[in-house]
PDB file of N, CA and C in Angstrom:
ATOM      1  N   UNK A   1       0.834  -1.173   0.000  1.00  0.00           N
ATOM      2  CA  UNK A   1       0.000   0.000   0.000  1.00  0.00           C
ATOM      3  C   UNK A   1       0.886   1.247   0.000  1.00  0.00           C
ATOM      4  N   UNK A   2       0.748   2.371  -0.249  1.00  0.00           N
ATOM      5  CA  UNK A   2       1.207   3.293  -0.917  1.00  0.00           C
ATOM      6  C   UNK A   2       0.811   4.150  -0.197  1.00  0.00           C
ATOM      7  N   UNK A   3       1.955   4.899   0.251  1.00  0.00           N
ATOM      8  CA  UNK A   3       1.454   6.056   2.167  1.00  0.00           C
ATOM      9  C   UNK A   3       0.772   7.268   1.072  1.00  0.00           C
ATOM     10  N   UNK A   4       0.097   8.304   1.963  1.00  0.00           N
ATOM     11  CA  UNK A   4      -0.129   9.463   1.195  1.00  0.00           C
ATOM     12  C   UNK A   4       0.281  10.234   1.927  1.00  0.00           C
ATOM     13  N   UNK A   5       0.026  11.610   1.776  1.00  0.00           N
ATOM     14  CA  UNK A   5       0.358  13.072   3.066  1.00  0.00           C
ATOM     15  C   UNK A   5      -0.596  13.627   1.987  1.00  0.00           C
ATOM     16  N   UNK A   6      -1.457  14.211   2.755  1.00  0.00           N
ATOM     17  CA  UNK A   6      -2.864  15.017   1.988  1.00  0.00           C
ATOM     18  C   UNK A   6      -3.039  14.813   0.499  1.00  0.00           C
ATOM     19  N   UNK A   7      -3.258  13.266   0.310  1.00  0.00           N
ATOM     20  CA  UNK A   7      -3.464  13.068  -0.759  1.00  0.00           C
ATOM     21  C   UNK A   7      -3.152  12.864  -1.788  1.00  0.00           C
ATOM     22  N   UNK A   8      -1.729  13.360  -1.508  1.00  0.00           N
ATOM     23  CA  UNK A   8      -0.632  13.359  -2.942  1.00  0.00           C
ATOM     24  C   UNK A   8       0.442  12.123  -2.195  1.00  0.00           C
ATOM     25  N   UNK A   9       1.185  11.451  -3.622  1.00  0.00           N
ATOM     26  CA  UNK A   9       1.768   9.955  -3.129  1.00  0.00           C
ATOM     27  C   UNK A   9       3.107  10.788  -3.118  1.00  0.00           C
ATOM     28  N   UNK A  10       4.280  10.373  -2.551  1.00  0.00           N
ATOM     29  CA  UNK A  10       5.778  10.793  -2.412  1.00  0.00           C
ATOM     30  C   UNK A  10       6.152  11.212  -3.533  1.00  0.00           C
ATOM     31  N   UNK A  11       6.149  10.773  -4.656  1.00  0.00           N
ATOM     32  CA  UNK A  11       6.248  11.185  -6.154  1.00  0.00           C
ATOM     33  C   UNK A  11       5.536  12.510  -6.728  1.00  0.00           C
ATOM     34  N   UNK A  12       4.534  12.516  -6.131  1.00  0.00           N
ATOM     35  CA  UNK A  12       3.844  13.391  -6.685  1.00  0.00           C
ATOM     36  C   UNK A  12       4.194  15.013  -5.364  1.00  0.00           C
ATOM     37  N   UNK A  13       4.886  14.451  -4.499  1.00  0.00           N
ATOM     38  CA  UNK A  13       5.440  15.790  -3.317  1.00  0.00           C
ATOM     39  C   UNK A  13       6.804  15.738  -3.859  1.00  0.00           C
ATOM     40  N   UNK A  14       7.562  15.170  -4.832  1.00  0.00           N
ATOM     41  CA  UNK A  14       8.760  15.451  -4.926  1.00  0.00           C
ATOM     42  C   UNK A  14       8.835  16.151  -6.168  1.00  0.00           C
ATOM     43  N   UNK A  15       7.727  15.630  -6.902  1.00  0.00           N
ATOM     44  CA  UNK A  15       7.997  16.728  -8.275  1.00  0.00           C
ATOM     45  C   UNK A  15       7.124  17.771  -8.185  1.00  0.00           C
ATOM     46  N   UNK A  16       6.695  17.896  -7.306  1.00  0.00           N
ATOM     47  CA  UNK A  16       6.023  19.468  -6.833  1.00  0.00           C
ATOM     48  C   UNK A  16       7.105  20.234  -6.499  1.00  0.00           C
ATOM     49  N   UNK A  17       7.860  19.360  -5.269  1.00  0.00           N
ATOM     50  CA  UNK A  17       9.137  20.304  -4.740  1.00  0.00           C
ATOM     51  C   UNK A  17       9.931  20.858  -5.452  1.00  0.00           C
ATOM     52  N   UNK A  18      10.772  19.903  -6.633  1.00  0.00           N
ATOM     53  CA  UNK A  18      11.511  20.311  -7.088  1.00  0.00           C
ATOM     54  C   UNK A  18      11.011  21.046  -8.265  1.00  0.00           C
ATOM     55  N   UNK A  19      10.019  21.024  -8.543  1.00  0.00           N
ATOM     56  CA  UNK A  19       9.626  21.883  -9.954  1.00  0.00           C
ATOM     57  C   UNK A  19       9.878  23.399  -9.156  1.00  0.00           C
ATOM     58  N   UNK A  20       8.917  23.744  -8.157  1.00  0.00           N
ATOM     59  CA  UNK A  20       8.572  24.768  -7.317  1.00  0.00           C
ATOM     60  C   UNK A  20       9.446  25.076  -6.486  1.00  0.00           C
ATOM     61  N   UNK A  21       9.991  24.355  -5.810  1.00  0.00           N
ATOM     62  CA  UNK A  21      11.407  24.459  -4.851  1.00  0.00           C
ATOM     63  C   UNK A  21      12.711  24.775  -5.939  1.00  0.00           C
ATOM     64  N   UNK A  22      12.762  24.461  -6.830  1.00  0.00           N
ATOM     65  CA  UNK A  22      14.182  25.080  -7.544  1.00  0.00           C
ATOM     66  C   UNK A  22      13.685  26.220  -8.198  1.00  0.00           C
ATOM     67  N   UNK A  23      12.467  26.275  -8.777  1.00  0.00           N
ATOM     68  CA  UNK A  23      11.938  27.705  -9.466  1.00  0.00           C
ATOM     69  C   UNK A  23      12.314  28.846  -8.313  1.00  0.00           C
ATOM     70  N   UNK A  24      11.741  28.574  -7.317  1.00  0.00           N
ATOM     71  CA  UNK A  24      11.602  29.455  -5.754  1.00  0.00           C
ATOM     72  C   UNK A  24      13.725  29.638  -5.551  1.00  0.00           C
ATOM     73  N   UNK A  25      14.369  28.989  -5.704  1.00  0.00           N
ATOM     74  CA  UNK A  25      15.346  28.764  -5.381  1.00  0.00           C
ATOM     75  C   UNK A  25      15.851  29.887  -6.334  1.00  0.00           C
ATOM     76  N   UNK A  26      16.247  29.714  -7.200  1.00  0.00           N
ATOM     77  CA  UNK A  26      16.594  30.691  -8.465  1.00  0.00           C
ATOM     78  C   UNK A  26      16.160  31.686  -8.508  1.00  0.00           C
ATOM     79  N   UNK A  27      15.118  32.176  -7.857  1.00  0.00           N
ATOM     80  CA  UNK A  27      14.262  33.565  -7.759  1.00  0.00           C
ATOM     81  C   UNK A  27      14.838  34.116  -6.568  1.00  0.00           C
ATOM     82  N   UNK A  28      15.298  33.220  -5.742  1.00  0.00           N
ATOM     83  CA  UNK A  28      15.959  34.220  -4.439  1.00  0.00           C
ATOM     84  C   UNK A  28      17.783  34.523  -5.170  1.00  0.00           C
ATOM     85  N   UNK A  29      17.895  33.283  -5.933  1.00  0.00           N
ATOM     86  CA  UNK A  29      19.412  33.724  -6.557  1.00  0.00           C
ATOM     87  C   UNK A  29      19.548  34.748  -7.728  1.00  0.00           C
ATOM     88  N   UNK A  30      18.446  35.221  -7.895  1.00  0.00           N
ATOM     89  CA  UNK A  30      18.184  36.336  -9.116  1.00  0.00           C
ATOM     90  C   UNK A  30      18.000  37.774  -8.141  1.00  0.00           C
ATOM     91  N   UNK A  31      17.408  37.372  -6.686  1.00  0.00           N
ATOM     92  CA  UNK A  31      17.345  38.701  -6.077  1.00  0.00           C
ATOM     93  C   UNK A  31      19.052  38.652  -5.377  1.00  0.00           C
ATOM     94  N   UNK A  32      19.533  37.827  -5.134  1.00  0.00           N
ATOM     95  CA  UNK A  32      20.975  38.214  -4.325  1.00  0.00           C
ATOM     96  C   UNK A  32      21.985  38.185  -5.411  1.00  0.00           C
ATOM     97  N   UNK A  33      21.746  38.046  -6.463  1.00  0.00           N
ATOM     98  CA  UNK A  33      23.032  38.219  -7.704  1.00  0.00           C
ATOM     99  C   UNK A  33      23.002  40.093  -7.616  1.00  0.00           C
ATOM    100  N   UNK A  34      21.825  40.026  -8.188  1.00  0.00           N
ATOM    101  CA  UNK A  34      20.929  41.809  -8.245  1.00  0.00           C
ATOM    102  C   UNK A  34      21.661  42.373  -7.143  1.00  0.00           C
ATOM    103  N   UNK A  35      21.546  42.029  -5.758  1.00  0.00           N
ATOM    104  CA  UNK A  35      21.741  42.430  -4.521  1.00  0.00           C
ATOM    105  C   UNK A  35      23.483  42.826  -4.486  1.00  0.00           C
ATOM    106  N   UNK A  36      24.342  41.588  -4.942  1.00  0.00           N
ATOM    107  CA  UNK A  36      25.689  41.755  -4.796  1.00  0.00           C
ATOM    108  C   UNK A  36      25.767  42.982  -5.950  1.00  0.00           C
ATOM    109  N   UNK A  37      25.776  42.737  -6.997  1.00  0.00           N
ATOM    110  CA  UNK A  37      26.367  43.578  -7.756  1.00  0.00           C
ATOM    111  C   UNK A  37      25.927  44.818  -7.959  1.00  0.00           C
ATOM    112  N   UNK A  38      24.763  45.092  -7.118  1.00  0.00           N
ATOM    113  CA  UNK A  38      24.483  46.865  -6.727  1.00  0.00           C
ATOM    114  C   UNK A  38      25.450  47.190  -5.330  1.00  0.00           C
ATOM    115  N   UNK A  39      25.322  45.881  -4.293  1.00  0.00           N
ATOM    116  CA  UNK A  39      26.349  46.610  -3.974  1.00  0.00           C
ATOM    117  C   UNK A  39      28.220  46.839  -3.586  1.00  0.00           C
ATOM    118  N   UNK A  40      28.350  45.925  -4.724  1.00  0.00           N
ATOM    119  CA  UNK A  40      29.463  45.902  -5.218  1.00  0.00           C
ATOM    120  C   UNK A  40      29.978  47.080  -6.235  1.00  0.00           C
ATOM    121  N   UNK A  41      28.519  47.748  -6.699  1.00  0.00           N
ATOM    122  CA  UNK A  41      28.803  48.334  -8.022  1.00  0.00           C
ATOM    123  C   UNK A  41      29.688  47.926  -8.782  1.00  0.00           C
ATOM    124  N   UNK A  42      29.294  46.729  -9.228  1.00  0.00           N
ATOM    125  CA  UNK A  42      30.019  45.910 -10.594  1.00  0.00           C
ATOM    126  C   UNK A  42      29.941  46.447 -12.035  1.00  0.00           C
ATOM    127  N   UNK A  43      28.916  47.921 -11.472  1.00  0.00           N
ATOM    128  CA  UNK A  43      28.902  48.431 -13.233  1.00  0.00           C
ATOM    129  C   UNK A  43      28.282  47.654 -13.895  1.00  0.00           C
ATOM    130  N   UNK A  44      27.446  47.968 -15.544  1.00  0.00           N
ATOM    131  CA  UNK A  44      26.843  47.217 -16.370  1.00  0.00           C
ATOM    132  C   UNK A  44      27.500  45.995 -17.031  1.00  0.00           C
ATOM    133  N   UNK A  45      28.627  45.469 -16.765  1.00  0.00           N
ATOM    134  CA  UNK A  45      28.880  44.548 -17.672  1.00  0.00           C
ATOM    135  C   UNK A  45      29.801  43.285 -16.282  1.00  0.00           C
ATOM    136  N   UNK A  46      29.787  43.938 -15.069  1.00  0.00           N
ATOM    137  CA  UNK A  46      29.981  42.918 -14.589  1.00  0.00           C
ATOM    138  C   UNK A  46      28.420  42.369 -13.459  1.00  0.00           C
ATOM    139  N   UNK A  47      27.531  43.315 -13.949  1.00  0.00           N
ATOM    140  CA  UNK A  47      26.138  43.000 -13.685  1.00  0.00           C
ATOM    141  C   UNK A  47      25.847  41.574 -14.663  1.00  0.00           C
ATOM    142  N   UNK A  48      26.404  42.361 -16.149  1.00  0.00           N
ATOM    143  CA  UNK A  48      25.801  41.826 -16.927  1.00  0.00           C
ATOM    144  C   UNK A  48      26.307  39.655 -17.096  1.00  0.00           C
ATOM    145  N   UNK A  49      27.336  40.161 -16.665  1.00  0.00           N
ATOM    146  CA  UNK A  49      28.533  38.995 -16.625  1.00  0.00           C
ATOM    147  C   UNK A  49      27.693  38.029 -15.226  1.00  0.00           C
ATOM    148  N   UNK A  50      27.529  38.365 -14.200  1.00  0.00           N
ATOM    149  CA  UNK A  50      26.909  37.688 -13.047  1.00  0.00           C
ATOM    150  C   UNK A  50      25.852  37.075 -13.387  1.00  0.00           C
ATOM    151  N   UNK A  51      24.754  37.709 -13.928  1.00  0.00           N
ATOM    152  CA  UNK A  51      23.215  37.479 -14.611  1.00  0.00           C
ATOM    153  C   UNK A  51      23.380  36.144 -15.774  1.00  0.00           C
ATOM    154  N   UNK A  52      24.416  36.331 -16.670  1.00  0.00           N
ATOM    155  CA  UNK A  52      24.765  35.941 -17.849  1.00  0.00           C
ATOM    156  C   UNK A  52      24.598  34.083 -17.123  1.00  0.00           C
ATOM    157  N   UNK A  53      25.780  34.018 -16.177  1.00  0.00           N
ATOM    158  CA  UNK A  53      26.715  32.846 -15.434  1.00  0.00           C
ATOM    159  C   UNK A  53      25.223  31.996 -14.617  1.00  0.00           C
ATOM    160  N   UNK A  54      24.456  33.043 -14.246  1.00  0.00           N
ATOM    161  CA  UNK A  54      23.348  31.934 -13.304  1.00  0.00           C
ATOM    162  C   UNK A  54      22.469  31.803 -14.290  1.00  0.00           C
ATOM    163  N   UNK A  55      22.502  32.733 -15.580  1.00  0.00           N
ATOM    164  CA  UNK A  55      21.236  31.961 -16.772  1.00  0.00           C
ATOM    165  C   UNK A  55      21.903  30.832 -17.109  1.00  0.00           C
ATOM    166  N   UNK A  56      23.126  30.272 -17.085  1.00  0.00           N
ATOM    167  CA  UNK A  56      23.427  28.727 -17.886  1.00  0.00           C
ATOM    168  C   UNK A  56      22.911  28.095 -16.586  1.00  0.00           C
ATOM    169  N   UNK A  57      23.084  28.008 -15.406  1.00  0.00           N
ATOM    170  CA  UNK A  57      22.344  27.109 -14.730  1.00  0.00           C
ATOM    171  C   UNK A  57      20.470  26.714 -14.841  1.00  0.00           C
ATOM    172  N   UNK A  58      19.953  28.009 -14.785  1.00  0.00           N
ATOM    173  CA  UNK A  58      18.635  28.029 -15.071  1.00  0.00           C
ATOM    174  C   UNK A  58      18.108  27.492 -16.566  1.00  0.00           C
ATOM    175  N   UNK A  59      19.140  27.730 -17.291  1.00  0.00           N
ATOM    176  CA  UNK A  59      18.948  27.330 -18.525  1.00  0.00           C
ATOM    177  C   UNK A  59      18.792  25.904 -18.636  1.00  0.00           C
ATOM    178  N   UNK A  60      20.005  25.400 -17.910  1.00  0.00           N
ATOM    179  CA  UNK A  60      20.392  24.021 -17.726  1.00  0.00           C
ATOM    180  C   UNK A  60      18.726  23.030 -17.322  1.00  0.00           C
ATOM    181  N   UNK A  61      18.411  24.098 -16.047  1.00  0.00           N
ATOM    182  CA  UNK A  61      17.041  23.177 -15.799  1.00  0.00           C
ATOM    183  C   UNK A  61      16.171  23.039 -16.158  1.00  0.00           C
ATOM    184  N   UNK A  62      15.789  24.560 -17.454  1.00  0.00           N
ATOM    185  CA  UNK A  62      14.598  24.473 -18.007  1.00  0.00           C
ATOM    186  C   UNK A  62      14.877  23.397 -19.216  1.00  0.00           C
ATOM    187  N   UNK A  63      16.095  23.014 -19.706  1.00  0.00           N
ATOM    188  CA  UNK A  63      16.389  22.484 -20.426  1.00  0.00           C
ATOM    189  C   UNK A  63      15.906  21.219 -19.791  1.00  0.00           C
ATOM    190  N   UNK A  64      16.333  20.650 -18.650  1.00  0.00           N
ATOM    191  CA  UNK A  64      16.110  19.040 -18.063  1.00  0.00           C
ATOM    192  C   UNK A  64      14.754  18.785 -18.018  1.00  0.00           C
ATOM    193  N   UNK A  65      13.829  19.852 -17.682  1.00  0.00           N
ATOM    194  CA  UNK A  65      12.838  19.901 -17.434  1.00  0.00           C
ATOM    195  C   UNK A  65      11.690  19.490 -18.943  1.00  0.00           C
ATOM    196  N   UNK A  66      12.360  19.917 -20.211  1.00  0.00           N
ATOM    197  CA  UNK A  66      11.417  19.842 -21.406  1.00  0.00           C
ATOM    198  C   UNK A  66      11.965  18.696 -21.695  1.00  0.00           C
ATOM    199  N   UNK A  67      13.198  17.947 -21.633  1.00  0.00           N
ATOM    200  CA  UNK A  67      13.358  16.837 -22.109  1.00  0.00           C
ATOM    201  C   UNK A  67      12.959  15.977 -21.409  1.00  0.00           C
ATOM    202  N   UNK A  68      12.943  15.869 -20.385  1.00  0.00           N
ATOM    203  CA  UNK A  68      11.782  14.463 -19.356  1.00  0.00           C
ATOM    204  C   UNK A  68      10.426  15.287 -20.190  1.00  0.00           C
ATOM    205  N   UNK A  69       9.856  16.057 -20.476  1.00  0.00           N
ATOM    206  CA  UNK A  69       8.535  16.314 -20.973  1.00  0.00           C
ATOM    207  C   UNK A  69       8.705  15.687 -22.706  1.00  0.00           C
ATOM    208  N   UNK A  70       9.321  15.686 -23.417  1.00  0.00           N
ATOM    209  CA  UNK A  70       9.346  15.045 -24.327  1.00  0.00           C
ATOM    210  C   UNK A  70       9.754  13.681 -24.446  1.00  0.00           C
ATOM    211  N   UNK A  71      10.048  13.091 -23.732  1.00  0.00           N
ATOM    212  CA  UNK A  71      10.780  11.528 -23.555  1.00  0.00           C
ATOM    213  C   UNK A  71       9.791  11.478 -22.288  1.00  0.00           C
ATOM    214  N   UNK A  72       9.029  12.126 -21.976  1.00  0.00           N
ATOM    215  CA  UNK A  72       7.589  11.363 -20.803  1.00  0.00           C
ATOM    216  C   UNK A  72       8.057  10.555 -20.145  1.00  0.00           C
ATOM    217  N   UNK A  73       9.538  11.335 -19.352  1.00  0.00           N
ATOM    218  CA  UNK A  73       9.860  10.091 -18.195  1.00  0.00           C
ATOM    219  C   UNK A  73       9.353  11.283 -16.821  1.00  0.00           C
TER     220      UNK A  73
END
């Protein structure tokens, strides 16, 4: 038998988490990138350079994310 927690099975609380828990995650690393380099005053291009470096990660996941959606694993 197959436990629940309000209804939803472990599978279905882990890809909630991590869909929502890394989205949520990246949104606080988009406000403290912002955060350092105002006050670092990194200027526009080492703003631009910081922003640039955490889009290949985010990129990375939206990327993982459409290929389990096309290969329906």
């Amino acid at each position: 038998m197959e436990s629940t927690l309000f209804g939803l099975t472990e599978q279905q609380i882990s890809e909630f988490g991590l869909t929502w828990g890394i989205g949520a995650f990246i949104a606080l690393m988009l406000f403290i990138i912002w955060s350092v380099a105002r006050e670092s005053k990194a200027g526009r291009f080492g703003t631009f350079v910081l922003f640039f470096v955490l889009a290949f990660g985010i990129f990375g996941f939206l990327i993982k994310q459409v290929i389990q959606w096309l290969l329906k694993l």
